[in-house]
PDB file of N, CA and C in Angstrom:
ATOM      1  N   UNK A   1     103.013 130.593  73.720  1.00  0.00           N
ATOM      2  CA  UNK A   1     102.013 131.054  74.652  1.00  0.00           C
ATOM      3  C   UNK A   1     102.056 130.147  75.884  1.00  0.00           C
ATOM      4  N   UNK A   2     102.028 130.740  76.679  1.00  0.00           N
ATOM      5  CA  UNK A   2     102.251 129.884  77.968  1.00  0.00           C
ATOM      6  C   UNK A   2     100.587 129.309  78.738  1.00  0.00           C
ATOM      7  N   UNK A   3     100.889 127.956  79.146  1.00  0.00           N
ATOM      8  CA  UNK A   3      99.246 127.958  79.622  1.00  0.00           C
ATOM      9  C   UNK A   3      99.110 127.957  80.982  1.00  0.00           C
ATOM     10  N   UNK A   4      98.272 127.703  81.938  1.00  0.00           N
ATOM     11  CA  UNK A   4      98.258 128.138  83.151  1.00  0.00           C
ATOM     12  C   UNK A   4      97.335 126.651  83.747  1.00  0.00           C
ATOM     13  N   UNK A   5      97.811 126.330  84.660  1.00  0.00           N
ATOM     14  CA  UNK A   5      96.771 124.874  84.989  1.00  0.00           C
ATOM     15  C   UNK A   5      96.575 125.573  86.620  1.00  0.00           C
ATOM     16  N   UNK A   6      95.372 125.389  87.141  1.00  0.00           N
ATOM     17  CA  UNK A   6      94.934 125.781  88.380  1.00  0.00           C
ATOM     18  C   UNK A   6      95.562 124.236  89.238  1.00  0.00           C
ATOM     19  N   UNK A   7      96.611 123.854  89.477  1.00  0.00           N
ATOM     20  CA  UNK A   7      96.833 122.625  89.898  1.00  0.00           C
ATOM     21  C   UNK A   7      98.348 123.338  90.817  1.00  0.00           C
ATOM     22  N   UNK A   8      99.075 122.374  92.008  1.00  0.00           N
ATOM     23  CA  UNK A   8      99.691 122.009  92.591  1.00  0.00           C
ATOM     24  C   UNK A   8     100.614 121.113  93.151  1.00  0.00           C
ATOM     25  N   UNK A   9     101.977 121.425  93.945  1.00  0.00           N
ATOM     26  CA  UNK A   9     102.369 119.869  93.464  1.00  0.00           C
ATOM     27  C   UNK A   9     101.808 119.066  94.166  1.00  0.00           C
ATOM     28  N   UNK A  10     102.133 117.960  94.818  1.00  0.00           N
ATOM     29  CA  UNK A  10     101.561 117.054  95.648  1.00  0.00           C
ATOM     30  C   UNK A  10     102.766 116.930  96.137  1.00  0.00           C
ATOM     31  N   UNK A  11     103.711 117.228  96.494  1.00  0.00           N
ATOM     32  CA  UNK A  11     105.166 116.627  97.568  1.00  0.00           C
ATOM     33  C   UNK A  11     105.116 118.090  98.048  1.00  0.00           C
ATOM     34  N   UNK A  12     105.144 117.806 100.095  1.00  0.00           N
ATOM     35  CA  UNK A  12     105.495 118.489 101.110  1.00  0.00           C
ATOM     36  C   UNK A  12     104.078 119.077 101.102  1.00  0.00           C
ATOM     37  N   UNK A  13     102.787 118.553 101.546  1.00  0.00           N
ATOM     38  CA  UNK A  13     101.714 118.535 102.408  1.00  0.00           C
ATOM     39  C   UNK A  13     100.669 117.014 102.380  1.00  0.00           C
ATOM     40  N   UNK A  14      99.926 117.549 103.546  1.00  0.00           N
ATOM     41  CA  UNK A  14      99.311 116.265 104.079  1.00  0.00           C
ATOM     42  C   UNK A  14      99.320 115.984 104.942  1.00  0.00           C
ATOM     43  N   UNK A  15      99.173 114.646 105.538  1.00  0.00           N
ATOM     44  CA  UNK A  15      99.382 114.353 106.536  1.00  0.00           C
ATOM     45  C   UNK A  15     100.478 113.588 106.206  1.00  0.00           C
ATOM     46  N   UNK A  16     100.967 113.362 107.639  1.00  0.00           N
ATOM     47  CA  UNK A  16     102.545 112.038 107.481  1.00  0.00           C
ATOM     48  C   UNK A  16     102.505 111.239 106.492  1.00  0.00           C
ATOM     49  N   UNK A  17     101.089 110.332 106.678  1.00  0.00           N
ATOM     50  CA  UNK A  17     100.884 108.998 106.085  1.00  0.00           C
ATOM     51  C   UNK A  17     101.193 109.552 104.260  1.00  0.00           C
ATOM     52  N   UNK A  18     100.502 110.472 104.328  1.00  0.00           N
ATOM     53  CA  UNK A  18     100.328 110.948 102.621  1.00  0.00           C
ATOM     54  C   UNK A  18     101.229 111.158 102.190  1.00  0.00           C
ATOM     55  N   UNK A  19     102.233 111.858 102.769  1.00  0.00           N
ATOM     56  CA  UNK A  19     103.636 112.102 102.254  1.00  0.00           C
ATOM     57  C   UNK A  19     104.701 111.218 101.994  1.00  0.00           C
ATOM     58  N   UNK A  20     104.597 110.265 103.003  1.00  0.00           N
ATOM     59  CA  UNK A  20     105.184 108.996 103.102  1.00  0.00           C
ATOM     60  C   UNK A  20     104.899 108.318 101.785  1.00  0.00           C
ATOM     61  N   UNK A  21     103.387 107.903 101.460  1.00  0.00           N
ATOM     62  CA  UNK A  21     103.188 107.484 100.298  1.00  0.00           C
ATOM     63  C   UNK A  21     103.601 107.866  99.467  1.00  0.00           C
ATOM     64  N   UNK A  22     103.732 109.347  98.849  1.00  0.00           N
ATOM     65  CA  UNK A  22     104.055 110.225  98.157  1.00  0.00           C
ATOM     66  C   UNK A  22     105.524 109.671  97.750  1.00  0.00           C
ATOM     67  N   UNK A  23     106.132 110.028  98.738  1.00  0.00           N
ATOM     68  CA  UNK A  23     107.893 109.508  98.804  1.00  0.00           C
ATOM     69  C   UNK A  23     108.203 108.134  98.244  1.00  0.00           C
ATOM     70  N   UNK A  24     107.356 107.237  98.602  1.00  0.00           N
ATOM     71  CA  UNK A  24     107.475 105.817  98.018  1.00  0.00           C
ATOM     72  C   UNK A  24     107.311 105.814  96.717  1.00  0.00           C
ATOM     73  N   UNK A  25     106.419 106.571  96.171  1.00  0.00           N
ATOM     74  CA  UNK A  25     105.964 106.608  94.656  1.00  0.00           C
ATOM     75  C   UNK A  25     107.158 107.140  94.290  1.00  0.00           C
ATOM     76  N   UNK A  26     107.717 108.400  94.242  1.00  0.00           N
ATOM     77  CA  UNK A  26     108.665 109.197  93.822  1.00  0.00           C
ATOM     78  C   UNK A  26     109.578 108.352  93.954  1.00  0.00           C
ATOM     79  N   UNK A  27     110.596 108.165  94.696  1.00  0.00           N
ATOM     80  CA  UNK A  27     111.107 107.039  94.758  1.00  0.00           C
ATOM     81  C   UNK A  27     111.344 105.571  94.615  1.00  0.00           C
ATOM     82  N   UNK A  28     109.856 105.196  93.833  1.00  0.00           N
ATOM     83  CA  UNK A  28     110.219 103.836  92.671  1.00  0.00           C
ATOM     84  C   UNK A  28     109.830 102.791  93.987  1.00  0.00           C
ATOM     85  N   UNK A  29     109.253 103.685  95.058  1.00  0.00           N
ATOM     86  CA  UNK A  29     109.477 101.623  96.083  1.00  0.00           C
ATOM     87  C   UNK A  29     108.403 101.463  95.919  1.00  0.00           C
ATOM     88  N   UNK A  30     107.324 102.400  95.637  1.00  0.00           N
ATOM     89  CA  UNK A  30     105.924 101.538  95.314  1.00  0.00           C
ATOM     90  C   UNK A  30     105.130 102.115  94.093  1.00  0.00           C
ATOM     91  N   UNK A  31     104.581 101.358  93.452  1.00  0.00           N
ATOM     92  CA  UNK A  31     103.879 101.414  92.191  1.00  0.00           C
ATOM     93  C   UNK A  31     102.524 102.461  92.773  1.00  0.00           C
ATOM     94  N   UNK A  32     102.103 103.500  91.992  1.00  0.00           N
ATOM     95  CA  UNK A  32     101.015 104.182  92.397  1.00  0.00           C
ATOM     96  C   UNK A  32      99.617 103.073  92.196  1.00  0.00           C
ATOM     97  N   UNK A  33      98.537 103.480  93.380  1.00  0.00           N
ATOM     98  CA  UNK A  33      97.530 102.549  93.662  1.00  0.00           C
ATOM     99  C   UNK A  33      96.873 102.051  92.300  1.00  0.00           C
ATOM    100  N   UNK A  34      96.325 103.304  91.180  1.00  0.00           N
ATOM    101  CA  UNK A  34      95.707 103.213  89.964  1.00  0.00           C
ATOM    102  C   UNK A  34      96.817 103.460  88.932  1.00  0.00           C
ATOM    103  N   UNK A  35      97.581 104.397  89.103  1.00  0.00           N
ATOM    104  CA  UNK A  35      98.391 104.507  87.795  1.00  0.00           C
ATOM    105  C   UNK A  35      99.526 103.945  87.602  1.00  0.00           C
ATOM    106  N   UNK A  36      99.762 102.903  88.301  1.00  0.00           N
ATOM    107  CA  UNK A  36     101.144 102.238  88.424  1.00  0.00           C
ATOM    108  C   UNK A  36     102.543 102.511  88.041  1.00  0.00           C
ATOM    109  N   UNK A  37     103.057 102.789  86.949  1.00  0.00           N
ATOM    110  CA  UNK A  37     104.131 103.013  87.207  1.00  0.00           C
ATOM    111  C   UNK A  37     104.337 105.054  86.698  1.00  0.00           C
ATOM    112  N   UNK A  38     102.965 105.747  86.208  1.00  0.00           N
ATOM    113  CA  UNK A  38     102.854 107.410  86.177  1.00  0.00           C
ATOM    114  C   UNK A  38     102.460 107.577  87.826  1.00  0.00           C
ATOM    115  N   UNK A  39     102.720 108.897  87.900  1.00  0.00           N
ATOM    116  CA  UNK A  39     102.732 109.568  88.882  1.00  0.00           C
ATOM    117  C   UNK A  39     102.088 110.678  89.237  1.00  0.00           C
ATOM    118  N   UNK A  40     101.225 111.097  89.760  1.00  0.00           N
ATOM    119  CA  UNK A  40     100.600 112.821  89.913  1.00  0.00           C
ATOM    120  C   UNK A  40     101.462 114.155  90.333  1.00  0.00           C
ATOM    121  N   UNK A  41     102.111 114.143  89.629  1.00  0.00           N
ATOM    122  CA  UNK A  41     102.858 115.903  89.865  1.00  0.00           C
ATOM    123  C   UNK A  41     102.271 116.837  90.624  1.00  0.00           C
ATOM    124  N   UNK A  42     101.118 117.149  89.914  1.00  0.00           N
ATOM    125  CA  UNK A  42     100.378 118.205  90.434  1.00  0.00           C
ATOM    126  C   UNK A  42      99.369 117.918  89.914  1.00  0.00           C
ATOM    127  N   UNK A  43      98.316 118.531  91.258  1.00  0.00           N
ATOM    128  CA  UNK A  43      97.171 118.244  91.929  1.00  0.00           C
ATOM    129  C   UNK A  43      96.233 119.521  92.196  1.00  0.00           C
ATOM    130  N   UNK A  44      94.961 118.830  92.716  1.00  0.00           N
ATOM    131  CA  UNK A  44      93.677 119.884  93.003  1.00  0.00           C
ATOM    132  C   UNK A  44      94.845 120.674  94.158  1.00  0.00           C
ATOM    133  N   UNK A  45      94.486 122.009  94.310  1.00  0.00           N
ATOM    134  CA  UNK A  45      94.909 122.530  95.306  1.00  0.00           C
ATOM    135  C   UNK A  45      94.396 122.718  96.512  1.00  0.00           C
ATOM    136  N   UNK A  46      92.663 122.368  96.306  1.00  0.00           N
ATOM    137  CA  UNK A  46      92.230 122.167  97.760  1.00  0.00           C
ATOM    138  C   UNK A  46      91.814 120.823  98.082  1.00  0.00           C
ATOM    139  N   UNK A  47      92.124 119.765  97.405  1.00  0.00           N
ATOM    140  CA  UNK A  47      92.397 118.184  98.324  1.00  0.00           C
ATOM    141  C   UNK A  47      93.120 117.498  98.004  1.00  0.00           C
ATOM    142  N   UNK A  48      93.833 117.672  96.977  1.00  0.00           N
ATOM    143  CA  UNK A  48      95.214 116.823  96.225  1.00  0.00           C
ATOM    144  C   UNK A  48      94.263 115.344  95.618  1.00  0.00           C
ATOM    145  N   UNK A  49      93.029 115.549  95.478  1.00  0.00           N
ATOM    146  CA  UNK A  49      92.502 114.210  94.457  1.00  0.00           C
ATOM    147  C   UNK A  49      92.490 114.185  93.262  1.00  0.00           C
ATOM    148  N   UNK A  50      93.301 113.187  92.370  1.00  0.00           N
ATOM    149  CA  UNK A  50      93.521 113.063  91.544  1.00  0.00           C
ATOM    150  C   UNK A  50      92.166 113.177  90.486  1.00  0.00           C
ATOM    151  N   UNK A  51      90.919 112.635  91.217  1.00  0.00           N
ATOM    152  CA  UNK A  51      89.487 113.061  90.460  1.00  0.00           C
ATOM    153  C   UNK A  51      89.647 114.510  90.096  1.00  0.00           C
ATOM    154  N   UNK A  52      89.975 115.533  90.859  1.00  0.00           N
ATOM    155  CA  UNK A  52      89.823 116.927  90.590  1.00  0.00           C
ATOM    156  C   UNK A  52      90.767 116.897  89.179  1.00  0.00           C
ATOM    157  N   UNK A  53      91.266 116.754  89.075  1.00  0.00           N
ATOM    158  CA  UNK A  53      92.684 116.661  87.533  1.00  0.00           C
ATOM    159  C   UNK A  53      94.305 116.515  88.421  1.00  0.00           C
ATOM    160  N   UNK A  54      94.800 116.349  87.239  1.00  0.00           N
ATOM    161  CA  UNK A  54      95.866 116.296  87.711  1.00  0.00           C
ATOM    162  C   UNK A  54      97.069 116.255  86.410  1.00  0.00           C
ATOM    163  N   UNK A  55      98.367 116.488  87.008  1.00  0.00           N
ATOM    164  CA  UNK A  55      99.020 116.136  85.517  1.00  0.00           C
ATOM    165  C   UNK A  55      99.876 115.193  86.274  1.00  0.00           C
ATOM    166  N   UNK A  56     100.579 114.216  85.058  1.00  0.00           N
ATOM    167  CA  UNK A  56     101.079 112.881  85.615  1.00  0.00           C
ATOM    168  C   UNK A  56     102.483 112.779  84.923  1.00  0.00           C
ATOM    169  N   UNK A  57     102.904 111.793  84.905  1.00  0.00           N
ATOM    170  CA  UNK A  57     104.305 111.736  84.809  1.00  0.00           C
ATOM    171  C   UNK A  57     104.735 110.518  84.456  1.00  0.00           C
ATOM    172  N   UNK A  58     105.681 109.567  83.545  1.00  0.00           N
ATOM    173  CA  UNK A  58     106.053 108.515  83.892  1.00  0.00           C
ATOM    174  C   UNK A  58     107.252 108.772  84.268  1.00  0.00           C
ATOM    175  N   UNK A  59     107.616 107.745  85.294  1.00  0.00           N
ATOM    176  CA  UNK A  59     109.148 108.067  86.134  1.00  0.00           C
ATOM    177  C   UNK A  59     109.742 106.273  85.904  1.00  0.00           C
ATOM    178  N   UNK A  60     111.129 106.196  85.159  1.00  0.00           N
ATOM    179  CA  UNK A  60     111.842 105.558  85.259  1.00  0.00           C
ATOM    180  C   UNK A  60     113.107 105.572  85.931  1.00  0.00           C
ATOM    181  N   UNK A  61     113.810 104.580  86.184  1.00  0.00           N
ATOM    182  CA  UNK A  61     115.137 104.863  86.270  1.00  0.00           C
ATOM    183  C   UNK A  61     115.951 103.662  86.091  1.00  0.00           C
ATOM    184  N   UNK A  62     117.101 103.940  85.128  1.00  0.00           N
ATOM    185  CA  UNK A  62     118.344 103.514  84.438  1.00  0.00           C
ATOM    186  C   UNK A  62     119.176 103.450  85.355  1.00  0.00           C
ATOM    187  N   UNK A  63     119.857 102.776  85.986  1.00  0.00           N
ATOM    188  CA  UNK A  63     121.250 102.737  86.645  1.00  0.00           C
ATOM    189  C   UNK A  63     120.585 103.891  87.589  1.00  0.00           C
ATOM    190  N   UNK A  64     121.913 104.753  87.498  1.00  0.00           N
ATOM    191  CA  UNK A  64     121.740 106.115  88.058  1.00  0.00           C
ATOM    192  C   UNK A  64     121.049 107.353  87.644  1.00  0.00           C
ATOM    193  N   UNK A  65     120.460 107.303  86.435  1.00  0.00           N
ATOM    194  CA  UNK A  65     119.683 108.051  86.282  1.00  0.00           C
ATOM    195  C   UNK A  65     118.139 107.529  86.235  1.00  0.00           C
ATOM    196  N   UNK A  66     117.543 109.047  86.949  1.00  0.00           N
ATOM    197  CA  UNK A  66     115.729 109.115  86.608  1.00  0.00           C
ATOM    198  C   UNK A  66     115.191 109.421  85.689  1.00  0.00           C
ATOM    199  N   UNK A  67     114.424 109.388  84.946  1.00  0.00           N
ATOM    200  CA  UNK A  67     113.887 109.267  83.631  1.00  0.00           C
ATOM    201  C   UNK A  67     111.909 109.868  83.720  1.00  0.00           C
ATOM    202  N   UNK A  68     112.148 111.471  84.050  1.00  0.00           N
ATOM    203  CA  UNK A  68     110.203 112.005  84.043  1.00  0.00           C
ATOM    204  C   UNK A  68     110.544 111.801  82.572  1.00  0.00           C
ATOM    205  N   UNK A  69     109.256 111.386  82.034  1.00  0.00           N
ATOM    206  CA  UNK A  69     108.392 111.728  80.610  1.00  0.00           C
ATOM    207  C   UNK A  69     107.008 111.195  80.780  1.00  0.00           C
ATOM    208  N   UNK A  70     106.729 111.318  79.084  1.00  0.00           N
ATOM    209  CA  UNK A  70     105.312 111.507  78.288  1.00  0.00           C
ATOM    210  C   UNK A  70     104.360 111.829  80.007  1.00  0.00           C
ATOM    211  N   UNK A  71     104.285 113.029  80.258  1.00  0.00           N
ATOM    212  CA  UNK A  71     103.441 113.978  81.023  1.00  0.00           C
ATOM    213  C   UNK A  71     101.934 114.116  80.200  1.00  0.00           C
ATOM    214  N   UNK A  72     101.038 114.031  81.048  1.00  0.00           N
ATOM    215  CA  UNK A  72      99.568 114.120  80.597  1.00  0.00           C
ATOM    216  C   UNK A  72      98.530 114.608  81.591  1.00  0.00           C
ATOM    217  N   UNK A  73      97.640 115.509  81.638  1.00  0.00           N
ATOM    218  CA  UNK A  73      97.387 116.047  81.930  1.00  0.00           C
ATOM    219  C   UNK A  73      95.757 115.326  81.808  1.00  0.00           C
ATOM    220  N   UNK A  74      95.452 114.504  83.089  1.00  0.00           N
ATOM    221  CA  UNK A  74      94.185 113.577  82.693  1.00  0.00           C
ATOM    222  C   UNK A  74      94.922 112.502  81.962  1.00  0.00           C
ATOM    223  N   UNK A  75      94.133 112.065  80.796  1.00  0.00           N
ATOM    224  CA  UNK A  75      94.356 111.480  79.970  1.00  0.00           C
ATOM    225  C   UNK A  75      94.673 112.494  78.344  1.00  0.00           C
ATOM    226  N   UNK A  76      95.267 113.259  78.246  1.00  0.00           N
ATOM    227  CA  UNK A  76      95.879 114.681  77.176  1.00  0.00           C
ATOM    228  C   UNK A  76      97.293 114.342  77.412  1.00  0.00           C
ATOM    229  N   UNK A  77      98.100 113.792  76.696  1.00  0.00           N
ATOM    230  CA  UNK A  77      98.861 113.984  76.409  1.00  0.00           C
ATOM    231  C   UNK A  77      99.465 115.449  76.226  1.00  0.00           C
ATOM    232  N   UNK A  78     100.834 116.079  77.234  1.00  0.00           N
ATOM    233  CA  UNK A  78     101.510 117.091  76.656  1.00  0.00           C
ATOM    234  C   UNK A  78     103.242 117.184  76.441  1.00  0.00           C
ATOM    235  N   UNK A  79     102.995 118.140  76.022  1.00  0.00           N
ATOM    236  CA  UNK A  79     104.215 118.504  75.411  1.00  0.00           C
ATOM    237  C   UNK A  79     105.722 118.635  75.849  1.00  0.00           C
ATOM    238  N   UNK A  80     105.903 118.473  76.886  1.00  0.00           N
ATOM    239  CA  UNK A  80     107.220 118.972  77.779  1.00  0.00           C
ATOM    240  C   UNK A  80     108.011 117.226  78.008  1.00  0.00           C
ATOM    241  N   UNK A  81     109.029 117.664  78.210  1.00  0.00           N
ATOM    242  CA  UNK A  81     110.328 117.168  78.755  1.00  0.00           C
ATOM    243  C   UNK A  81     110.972 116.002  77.230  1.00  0.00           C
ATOM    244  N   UNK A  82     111.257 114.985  77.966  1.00  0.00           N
ATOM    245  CA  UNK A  82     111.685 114.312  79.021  1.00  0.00           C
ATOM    246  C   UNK A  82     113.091 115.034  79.670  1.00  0.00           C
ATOM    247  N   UNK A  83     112.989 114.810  81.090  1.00  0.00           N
ATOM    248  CA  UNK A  83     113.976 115.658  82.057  1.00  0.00           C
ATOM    249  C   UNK A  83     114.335 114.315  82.498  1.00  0.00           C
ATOM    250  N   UNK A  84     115.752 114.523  82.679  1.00  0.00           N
ATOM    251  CA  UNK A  84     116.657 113.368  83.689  1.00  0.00           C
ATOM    252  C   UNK A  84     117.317 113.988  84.911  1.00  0.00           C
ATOM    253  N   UNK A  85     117.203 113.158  85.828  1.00  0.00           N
ATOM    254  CA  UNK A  85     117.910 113.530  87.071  1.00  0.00           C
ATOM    255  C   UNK A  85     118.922 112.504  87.530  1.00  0.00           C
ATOM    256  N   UNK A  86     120.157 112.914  87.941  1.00  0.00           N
ATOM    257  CA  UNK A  86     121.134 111.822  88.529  1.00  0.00           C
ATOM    258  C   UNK A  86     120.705 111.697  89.947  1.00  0.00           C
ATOM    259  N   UNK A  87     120.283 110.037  90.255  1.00  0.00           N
ATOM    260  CA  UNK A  87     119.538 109.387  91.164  1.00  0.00           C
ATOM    261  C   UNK A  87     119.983 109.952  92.629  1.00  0.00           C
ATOM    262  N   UNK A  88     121.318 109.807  93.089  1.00  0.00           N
ATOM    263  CA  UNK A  88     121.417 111.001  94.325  1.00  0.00           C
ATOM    264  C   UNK A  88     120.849 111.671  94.776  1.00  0.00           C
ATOM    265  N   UNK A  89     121.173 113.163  93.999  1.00  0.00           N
ATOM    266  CA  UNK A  89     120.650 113.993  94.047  1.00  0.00           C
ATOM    267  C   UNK A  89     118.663 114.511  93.672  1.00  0.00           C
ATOM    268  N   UNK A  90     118.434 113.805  93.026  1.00  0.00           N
ATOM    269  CA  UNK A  90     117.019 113.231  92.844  1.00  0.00           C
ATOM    270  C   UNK A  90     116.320 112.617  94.270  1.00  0.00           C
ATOM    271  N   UNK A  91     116.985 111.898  94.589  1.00  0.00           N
ATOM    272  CA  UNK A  91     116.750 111.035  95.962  1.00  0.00           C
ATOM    273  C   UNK A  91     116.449 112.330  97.045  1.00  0.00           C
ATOM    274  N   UNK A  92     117.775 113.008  97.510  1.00  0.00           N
ATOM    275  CA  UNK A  92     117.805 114.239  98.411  1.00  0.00           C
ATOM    276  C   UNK A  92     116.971 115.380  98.112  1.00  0.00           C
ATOM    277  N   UNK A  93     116.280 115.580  97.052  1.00  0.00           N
ATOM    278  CA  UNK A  93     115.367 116.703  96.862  1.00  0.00           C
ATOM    279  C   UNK A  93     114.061 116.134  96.754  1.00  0.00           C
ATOM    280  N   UNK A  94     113.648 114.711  96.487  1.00  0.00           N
ATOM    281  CA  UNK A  94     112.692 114.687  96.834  1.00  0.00           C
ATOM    282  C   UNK A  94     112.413 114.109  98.490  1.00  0.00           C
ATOM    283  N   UNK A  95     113.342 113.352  99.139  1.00  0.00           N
ATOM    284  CA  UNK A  95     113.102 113.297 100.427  1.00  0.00           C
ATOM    285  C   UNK A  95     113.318 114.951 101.269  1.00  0.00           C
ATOM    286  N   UNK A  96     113.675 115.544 100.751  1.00  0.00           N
ATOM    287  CA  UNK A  96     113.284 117.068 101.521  1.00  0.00           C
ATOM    288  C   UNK A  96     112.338 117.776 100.712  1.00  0.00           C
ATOM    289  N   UNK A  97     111.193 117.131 100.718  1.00  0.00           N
ATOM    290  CA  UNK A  97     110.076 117.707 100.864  1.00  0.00           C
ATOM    291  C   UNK A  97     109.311 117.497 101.342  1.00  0.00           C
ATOM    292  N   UNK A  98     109.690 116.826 102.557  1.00  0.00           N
ATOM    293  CA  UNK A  98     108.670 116.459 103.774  1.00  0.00           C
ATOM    294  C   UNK A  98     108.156 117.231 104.310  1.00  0.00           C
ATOM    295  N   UNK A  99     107.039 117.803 104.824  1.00  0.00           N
ATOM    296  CA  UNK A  99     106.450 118.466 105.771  1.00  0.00           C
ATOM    297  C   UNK A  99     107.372 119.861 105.333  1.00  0.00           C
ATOM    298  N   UNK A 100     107.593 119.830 103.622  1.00  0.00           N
ATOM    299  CA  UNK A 100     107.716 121.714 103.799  1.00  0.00           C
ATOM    300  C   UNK A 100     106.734 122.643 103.615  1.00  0.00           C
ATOM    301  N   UNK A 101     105.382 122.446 103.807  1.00  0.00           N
ATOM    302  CA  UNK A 101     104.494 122.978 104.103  1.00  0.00           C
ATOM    303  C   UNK A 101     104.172 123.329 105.000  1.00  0.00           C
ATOM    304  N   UNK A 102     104.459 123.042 106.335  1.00  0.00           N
ATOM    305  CA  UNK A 102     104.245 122.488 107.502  1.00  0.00           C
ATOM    306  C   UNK A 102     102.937 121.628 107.920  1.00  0.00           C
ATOM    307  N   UNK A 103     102.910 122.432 109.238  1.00  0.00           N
ATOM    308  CA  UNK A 103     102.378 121.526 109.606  1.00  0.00           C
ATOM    309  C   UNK A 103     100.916 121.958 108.940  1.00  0.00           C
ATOM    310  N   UNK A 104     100.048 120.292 108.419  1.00  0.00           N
ATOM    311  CA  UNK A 104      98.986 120.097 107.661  1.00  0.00           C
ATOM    312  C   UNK A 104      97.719 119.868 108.676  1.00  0.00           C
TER     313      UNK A 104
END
């Protein structure tokens, strides 16, 4: 059965500054403010605050590979992945998602 979360991602809207942050997290150069080394995937869809819910992510990376797992939804643990990405290409798809929303 498939479930349905009223949530969004959080990469490619905002303002500059937000996205920027965004990119740093995704990219391992900075530790998130509260969840340090999980991440918010997806978000409220009308302010991207993590208070509204959110589902999270831990993101490692090995050499060249990225490492999403144990995903939770709040504090709920769920069920999906762990997914690996080779760091490259990981790199180039999440830096093009800048401003693909446009303009915010």
């Amino acid at each position: 059965m498939e479930k349905n979360y009223d949530l969004v991602p959080c990469l490619g809207w905002g303002s500059d500054d937000y996205q920027k942050l965004l990119l740093d997290y995704f990219l391992l150069r900075t530790p998130h403010e509260f969840m340090y080394d999980r991440y918010p995937i997806l978000v409220c869809p009308w302010c991207g605050d993590e208070e509204c819910g959110y589902i999270s992510v831990k993101i490692d990376r090995k050499d060249d590979i990225v490492i999403w797992k144990d995903f939770m939804l709040d504090d709920q643990k769920l069920q999906v992945g762990p997914f690996c990405f080779e760091w490259e290409r990981y790199e180039q798809a999440i830096l093009s998602t800048f401003g693909m929303a446009g303009i915010q």
